[in-house]
N, C-alpha and C. Protein backbone atom coordinates (compact mmCIF):
# COMPACT_ATOMS: atom_id res chain seq x y z
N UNK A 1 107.15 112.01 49.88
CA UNK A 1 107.35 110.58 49.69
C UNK A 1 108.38 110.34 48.60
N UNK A 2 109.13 109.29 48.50
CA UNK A 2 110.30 109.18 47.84
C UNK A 2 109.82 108.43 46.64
N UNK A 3 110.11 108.57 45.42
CA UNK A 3 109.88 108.26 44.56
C UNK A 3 110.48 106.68 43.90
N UNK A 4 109.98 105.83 43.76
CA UNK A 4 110.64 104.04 43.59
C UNK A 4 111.90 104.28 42.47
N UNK A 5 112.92 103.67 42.62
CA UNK A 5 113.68 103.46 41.94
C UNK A 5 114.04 101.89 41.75
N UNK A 6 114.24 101.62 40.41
CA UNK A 6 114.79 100.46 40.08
C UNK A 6 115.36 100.34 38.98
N UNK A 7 116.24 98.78 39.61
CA UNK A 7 117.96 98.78 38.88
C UNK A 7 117.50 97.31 38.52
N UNK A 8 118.71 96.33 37.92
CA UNK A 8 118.25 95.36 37.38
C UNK A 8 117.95 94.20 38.60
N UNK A 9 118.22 94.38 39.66
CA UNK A 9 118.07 93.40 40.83
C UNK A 9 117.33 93.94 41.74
N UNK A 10 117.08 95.42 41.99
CA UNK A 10 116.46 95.73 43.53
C UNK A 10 115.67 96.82 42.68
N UNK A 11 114.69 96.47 44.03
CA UNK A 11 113.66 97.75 44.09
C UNK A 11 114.07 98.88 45.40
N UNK A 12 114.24 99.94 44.93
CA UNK A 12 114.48 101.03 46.39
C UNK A 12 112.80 101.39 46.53
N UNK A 13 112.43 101.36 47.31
CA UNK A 13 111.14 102.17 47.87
C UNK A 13 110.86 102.63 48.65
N UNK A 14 109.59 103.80 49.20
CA UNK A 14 109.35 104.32 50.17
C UNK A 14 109.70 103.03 51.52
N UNK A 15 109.62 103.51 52.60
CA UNK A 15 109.03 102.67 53.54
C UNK A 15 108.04 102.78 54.25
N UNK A 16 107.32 101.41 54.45
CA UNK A 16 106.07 101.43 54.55
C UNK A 16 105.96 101.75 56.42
N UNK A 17 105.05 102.61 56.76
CA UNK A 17 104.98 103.10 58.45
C UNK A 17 103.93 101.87 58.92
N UNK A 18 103.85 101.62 60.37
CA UNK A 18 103.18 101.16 61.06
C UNK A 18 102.61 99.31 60.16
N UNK A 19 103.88 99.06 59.69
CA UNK A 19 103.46 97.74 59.11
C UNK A 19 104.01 96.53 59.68
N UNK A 20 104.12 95.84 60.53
CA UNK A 20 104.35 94.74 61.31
C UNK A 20 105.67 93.98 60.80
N UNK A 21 105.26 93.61 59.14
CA UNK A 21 106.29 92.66 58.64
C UNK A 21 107.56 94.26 57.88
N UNK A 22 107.20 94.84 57.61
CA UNK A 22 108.31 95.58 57.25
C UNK A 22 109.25 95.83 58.87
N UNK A 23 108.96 96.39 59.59
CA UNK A 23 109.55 96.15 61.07
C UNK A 23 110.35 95.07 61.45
N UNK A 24 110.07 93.81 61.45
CA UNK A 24 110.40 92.42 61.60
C UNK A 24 111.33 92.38 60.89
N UNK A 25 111.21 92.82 59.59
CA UNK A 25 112.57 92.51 58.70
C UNK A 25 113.81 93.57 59.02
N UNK A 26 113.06 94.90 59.05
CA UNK A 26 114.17 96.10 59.63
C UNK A 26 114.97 95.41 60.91
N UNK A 27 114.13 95.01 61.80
CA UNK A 27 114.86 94.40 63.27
C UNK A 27 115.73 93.29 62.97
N UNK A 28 115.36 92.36 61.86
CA UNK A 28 116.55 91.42 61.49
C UNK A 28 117.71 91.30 61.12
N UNK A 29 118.06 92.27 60.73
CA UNK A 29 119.14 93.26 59.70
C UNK A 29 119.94 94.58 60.85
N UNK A 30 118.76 95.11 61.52
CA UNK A 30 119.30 96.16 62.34
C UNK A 30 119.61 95.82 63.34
N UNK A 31 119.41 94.98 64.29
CA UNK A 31 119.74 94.61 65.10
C UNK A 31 121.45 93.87 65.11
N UNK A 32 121.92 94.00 64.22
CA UNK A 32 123.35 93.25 64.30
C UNK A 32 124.43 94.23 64.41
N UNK A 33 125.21 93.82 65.36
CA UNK A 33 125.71 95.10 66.07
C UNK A 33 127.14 95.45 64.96
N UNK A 34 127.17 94.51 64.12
CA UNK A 34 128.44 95.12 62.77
C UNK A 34 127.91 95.59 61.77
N UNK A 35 126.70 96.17 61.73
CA UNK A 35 126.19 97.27 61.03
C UNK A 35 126.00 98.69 61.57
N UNK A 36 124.77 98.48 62.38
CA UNK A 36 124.88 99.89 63.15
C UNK A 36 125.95 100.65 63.59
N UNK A 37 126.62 99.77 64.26
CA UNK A 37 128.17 100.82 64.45
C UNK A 37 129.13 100.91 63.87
N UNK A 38 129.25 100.59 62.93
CA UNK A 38 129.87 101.14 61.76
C UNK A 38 129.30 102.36 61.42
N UNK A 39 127.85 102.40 61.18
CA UNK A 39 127.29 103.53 60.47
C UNK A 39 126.75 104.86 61.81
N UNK A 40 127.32 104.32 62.76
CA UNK A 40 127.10 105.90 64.05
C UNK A 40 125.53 105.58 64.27
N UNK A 41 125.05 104.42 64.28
CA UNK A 41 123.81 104.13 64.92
C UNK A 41 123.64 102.82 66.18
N UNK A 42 122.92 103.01 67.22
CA UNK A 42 122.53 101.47 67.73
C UNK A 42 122.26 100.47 67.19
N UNK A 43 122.64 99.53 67.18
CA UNK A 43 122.20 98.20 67.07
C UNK A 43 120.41 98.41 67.29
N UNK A 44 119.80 98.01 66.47
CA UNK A 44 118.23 97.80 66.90
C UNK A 44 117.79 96.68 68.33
N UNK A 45 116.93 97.19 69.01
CA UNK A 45 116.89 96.10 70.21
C UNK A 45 115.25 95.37 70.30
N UNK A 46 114.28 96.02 69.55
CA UNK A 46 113.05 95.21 69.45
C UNK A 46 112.86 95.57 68.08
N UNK A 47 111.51 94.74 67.82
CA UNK A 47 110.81 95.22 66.49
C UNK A 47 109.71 96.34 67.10
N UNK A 48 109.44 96.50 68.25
CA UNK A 48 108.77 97.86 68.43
C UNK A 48 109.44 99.11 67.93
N UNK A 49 111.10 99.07 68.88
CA UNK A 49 111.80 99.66 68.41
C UNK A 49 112.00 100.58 66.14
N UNK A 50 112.32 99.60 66.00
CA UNK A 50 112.24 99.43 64.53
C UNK A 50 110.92 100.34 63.75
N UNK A 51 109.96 99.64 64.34
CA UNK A 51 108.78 100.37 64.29
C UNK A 51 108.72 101.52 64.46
N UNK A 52 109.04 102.21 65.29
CA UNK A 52 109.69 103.31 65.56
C UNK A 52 110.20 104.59 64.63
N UNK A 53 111.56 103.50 64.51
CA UNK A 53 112.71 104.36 63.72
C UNK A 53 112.23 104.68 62.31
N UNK A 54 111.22 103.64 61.90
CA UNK A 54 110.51 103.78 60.16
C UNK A 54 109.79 105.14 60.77
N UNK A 55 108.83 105.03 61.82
CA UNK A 55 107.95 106.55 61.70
C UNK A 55 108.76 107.32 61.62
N UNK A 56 109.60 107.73 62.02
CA UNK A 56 110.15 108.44 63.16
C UNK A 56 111.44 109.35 62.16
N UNK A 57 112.31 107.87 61.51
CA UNK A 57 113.76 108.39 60.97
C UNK A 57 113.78 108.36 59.47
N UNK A 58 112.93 107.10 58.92
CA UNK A 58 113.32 106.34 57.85
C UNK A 58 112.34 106.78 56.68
N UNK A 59 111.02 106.96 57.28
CA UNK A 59 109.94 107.43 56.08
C UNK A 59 109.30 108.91 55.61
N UNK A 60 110.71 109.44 54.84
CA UNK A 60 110.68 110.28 54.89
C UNK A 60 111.90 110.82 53.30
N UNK A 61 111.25 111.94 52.38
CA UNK A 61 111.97 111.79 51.21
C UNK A 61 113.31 111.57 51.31
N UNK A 62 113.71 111.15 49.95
CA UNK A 62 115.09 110.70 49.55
C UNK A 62 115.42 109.84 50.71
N UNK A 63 114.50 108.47 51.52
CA UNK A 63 115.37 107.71 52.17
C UNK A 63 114.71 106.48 51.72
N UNK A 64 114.98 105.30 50.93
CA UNK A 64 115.05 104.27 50.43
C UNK A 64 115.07 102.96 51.25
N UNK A 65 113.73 102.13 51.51
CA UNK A 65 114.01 100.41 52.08
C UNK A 65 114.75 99.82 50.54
N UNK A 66 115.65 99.40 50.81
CA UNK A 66 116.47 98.78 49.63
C UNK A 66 115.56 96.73 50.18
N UNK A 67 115.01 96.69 48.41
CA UNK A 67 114.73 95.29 48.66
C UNK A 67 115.28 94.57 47.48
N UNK A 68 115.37 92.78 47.50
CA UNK A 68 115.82 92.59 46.36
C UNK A 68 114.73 91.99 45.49
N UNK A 69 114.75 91.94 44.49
CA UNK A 69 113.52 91.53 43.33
C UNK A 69 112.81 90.13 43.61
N UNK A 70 114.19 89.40 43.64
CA UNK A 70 113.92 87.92 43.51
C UNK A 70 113.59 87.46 45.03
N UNK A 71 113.87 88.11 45.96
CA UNK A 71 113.29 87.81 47.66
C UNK A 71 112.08 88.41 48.01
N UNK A 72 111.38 89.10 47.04
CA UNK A 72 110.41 89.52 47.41
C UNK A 72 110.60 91.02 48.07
N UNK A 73 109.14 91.39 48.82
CA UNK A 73 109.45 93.14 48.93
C UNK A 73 110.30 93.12 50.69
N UNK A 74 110.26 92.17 51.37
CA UNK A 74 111.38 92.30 52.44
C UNK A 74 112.48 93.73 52.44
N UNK A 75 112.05 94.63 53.59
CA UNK A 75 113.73 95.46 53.40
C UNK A 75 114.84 94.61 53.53
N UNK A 76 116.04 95.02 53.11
CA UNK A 76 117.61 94.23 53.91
C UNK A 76 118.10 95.45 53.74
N UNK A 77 117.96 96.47 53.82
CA UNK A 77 118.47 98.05 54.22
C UNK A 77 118.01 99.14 53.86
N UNK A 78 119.19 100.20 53.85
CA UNK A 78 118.33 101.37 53.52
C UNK A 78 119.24 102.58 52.83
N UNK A 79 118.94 103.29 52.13
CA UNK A 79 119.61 103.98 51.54
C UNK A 79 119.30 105.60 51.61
N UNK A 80 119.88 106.53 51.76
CA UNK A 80 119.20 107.90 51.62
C UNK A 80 120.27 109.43 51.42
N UNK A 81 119.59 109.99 50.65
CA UNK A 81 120.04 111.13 50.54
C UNK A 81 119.43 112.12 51.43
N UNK A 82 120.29 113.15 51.92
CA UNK A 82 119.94 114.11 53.00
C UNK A 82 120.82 115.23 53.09
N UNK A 83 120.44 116.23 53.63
CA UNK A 83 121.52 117.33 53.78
C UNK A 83 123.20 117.52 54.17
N UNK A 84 123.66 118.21 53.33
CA UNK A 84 125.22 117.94 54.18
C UNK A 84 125.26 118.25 55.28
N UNK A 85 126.02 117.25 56.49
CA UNK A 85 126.14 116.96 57.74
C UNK A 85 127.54 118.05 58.33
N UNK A 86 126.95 118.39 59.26
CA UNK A 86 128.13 119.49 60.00
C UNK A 86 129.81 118.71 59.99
N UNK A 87 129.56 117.78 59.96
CA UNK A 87 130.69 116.29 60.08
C UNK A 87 131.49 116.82 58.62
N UNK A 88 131.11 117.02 57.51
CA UNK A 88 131.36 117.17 56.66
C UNK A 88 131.72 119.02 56.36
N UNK A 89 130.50 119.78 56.61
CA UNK A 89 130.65 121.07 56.51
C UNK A 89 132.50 121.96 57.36
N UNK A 90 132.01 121.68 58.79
CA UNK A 90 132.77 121.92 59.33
C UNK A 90 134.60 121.83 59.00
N UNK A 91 134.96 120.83 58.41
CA UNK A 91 136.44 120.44 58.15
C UNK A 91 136.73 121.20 56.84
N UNK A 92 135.87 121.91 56.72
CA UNK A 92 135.86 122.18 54.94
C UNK A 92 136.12 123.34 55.52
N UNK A 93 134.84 124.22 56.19
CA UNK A 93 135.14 125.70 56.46
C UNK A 93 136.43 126.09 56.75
N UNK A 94 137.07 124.91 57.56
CA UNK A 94 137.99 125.48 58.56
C UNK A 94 139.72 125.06 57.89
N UNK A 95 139.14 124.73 56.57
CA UNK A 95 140.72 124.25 55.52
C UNK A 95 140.69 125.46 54.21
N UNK A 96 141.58 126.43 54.45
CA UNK A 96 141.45 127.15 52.94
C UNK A 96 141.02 126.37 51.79
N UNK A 97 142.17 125.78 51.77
CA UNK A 97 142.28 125.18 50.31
C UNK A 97 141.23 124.48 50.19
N UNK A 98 140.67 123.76 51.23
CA UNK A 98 139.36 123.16 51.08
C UNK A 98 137.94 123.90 51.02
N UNK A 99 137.62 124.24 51.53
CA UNK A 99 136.85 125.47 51.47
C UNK A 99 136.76 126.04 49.92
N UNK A 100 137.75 126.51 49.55
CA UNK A 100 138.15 127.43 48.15
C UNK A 100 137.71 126.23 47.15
N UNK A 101 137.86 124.85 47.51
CA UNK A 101 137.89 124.22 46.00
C UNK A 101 136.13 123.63 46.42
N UNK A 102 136.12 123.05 47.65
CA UNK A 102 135.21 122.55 47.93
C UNK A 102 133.78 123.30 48.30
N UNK A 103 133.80 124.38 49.17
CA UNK A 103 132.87 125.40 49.60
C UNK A 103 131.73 125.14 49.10
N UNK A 104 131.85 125.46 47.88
CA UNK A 104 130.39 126.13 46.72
C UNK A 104 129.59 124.59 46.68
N UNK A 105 129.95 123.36 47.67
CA UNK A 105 129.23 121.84 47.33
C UNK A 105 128.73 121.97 49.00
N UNK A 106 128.56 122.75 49.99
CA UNK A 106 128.12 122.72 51.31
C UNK A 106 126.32 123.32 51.75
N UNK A 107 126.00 123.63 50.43
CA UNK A 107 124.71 124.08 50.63
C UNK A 107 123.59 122.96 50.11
N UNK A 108 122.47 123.46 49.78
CA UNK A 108 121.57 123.14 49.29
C UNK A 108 121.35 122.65 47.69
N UNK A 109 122.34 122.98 47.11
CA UNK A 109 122.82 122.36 45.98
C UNK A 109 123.78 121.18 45.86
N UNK A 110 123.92 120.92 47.42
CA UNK A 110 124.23 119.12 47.32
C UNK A 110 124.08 118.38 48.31
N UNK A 111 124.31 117.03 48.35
CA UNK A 111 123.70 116.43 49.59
C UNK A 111 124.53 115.24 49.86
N UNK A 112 124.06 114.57 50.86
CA UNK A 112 125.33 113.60 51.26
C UNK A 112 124.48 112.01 51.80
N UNK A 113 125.32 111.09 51.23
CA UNK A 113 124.28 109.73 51.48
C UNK A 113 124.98 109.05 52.41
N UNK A 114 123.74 108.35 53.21
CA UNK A 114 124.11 107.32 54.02
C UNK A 114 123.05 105.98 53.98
N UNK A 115 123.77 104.94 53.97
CA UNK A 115 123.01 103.26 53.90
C UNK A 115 123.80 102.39 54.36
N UNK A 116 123.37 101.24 54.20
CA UNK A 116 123.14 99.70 54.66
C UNK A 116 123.17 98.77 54.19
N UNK A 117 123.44 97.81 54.49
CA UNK A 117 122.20 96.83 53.87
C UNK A 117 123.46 95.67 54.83
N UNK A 118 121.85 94.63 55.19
CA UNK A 118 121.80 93.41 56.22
C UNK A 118 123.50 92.80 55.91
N UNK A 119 123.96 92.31 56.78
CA UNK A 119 125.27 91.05 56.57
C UNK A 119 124.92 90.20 55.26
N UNK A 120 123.61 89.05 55.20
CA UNK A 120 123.73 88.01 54.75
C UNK A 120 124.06 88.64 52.99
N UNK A 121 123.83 90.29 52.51
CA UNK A 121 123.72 90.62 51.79
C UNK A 121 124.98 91.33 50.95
N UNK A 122 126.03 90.99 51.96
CA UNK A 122 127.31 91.72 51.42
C UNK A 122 127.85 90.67 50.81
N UNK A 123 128.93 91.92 49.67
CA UNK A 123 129.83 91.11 48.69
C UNK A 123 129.03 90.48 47.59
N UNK A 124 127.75 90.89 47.38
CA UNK A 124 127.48 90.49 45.84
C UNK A 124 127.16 92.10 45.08
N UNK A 125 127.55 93.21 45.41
CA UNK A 125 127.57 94.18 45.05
C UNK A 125 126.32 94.94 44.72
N UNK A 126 125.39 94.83 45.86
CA UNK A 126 124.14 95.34 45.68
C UNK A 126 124.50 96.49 46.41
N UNK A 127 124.60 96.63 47.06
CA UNK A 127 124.93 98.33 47.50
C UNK A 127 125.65 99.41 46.57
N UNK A 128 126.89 98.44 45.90
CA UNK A 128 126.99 99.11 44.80
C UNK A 128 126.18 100.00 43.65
N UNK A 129 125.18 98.85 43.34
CA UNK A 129 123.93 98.86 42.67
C UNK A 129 123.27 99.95 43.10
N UNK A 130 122.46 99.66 44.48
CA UNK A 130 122.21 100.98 45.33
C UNK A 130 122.22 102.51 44.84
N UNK A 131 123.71 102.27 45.20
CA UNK A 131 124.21 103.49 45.54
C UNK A 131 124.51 104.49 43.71
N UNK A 132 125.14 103.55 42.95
CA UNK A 132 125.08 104.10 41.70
C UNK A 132 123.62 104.55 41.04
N UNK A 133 122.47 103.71 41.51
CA UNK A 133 120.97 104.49 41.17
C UNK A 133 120.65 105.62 41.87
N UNK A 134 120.98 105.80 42.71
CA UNK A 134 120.46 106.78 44.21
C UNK A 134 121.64 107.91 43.37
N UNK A 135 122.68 107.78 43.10
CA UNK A 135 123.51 108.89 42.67
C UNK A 135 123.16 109.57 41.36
N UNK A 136 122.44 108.13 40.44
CA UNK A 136 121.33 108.96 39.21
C UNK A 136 120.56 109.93 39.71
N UNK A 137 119.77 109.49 40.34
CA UNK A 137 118.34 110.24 40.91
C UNK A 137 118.81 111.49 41.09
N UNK A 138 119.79 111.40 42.20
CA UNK A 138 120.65 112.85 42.77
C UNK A 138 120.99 113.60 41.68
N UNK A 139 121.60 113.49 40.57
CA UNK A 139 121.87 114.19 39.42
C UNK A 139 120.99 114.33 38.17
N UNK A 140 120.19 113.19 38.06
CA UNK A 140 119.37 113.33 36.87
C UNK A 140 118.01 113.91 37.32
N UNK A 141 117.33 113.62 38.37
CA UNK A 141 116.46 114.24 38.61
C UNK A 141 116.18 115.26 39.67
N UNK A 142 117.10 115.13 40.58
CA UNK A 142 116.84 116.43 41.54
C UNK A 142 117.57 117.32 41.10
N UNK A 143 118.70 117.26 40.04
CA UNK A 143 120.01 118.09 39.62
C UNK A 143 120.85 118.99 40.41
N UNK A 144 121.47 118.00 41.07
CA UNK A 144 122.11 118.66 42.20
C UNK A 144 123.61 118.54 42.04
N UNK A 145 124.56 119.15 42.54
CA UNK A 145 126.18 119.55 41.94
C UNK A 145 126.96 118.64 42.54
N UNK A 146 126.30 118.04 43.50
CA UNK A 146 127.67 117.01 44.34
C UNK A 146 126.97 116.31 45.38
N UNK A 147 127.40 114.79 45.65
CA UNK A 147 126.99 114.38 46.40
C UNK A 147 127.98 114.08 47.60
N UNK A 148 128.09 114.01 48.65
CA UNK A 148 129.61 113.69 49.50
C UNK A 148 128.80 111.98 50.69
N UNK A 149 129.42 112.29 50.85
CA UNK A 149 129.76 110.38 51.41
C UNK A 149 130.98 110.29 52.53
N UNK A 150 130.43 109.69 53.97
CA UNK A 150 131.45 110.05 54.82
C UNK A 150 131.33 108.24 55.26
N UNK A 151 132.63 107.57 55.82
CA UNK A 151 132.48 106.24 56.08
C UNK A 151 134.03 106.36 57.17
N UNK A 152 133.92 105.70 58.72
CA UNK A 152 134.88 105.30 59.27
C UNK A 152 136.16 104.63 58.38
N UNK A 153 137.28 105.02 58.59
CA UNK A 153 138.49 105.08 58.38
C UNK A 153 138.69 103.10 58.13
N UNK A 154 138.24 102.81 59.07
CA UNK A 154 138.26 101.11 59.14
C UNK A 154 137.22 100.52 58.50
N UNK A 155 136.22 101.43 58.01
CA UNK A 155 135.12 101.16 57.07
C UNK A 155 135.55 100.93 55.42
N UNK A 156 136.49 99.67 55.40
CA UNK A 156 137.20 99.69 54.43
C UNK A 156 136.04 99.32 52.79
N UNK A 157 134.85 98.65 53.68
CA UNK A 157 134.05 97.92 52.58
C UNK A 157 133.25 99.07 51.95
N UNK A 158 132.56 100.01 52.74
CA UNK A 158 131.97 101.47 52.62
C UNK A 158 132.68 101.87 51.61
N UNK A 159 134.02 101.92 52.15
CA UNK A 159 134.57 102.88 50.82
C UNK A 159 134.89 102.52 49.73
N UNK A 160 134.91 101.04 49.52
CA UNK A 160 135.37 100.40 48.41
C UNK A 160 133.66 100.75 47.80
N UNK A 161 132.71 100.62 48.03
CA UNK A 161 131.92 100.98 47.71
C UNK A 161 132.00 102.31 46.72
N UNK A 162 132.02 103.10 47.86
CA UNK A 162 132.05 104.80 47.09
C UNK A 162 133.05 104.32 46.00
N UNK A 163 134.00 104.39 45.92
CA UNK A 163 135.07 104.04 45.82
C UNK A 163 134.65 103.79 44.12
N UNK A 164 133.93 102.20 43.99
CA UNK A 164 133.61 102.30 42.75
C UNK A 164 132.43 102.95 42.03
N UNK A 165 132.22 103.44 42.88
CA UNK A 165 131.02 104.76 42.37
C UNK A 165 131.53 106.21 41.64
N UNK A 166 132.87 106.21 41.95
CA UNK A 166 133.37 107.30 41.34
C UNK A 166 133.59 108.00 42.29
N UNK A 167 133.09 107.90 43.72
CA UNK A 167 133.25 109.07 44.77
C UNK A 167 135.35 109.35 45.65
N UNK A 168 135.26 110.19 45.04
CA UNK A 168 136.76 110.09 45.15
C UNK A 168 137.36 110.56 46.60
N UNK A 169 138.37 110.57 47.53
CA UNK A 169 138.13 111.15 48.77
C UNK A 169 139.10 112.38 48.98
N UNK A 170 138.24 113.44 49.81
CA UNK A 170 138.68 114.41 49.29
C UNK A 170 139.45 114.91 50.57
N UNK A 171 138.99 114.58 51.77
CA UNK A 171 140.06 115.00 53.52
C UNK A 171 140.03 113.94 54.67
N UNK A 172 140.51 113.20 55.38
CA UNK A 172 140.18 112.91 56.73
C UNK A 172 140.17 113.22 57.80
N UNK A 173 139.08 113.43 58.73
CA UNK A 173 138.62 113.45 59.79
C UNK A 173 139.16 112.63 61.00
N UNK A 174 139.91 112.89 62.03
CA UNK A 174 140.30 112.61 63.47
C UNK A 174 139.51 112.77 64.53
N UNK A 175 139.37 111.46 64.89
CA UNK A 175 138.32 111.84 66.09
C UNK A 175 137.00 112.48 66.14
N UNK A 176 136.34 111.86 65.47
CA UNK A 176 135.03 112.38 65.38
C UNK A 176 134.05 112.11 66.23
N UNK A 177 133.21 112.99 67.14
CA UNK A 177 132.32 112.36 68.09
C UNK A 177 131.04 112.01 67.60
N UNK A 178 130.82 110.51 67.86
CA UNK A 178 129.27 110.17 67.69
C UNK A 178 128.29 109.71 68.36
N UNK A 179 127.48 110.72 68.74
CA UNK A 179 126.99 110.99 69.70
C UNK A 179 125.61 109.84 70.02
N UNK A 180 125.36 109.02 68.99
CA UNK A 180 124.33 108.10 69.28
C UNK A 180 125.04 106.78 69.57
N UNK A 181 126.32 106.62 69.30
CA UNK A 181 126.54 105.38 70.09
C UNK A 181 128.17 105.58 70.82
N UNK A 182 128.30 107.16 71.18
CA UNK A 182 128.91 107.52 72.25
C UNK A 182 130.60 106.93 71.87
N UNK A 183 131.07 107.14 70.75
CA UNK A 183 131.99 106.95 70.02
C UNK A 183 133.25 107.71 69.12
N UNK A 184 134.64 107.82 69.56
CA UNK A 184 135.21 108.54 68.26
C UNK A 184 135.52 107.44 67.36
N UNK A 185 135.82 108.13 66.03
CA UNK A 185 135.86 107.59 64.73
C UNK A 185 136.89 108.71 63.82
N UNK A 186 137.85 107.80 63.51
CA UNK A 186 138.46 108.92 62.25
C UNK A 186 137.55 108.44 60.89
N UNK A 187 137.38 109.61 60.43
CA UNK A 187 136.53 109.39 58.93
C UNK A 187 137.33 109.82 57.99
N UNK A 188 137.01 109.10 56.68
CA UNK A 188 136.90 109.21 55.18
C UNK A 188 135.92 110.36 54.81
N UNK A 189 136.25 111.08 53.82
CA UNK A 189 135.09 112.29 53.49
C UNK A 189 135.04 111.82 51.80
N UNK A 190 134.48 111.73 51.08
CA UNK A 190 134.33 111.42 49.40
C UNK A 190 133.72 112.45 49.12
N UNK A 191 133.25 113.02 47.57
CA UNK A 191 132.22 113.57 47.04
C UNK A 191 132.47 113.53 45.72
N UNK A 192 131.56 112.81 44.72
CA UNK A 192 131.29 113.04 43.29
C UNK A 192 130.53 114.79 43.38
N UNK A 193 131.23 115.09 41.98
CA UNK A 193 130.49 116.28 41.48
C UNK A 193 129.74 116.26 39.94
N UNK A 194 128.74 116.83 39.92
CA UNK A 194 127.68 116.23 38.55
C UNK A 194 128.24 116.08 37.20
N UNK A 195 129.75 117.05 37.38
CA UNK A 195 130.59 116.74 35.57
C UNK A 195 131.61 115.55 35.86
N UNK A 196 131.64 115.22 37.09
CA UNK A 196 132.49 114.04 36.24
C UNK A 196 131.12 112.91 36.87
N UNK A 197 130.00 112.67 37.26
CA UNK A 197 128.98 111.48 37.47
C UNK A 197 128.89 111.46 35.67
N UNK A 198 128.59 112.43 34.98
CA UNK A 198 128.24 112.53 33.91
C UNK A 198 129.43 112.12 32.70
N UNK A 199 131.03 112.62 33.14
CA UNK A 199 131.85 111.53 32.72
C UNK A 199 131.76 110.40 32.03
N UNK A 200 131.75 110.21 33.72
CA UNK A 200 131.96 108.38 34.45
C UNK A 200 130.87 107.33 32.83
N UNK A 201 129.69 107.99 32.83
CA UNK A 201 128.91 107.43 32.31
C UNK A 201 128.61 107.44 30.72
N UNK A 202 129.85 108.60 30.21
CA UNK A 202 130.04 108.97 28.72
C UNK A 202 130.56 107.87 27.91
């Protein structure tokens, strides 16, 4: 189970399984088709559905219902850390120079995030927020060497995101197949590493 984090506006928390109104709110948010495909997922199509994806995808460590304080415990997205993705591994193996500088950040000593959060909720820089706590956690308490961060090429807001997180970008990706909503995508690749998160914050 994922451990609560909080920043001065949001609470990140587990998510709650088999709960009616957490569902309802996931389906309100997920269901809009300029989120999901951006992020290489479906559009949500019921709140059964939804229901679902919490057992199933979402409740489960290092993955975060991002809520905000003052709206109450409502999700409006989601945040999570998880293993580095072949998406990421792969372009690295297969670049010397990348490989050589990058390599030693493809294991188990680092990990790679992916999130959200609803339309009505962009542009007041809560993902920002987000994402700069979730990148504590990653370094201060799991102590891990690098985090990497992958966002479509036209995913200009994603990366402005990383972007001011410190996550700097390190190759792009052509044509990437994604296989849940049957799509190529050129990608952005980022990754902070734990001496300069620790920098950033000196």
């Amino acid at each position: 189970m994922s451990e609560t984090i909080e920043t001065a506006r949001l609470l990140l928390r587990p998510w709650k399984v088999d709960d009616m109104a957490e569902a309802t709110s996931l389906f309100r948010y997920a269901s809009d088709p300029g989120i999901g495909l951006l992020c290489g997922w479906p559009p949500h199509t019921s709140v059964e559905g939804s229901l679902n994806d919490i057992r199933n995808i979402l409740a489960v460590e290092n993955n975060w219902a991002i809520t905000i304080k003052k709206n109450g415990d409502e999700p409006v997205g989601s945040i999570a850390l998880k293993p580095v993705s072949h998406y990421t591994i792969d372009p690295v193996e297969a670049n010397d120079a990348l490989r050589e500088r990058y390599g030693k950040y493809l294991g188990g000593n680092a990990l790679e995030l992916g999130y959200w959060i609803g339309r009505p909720f962009w542009g007041r820089g809560f993902m920002t927020e987000a994402l700069n706590a979730v990148l504590g956690y990653a370094f201060d308490t799991l102590h891990k060497d690098a985090v990497w961060g992958g966002h479509y090429r036209e995913n200009t807001q994603s990366g402005r995101v990383m972007a001011k997180c410190g996550m700097e970008p390190v190759f792009e990706s052509v044509h990437d197949y994604f296989s849940l909503i049957d799509v190529y995508h050129d990608d952005v690749f980022r990754i902070i590493i734990a001496e300069k998160y620790t920098q950033d914050r000196a």
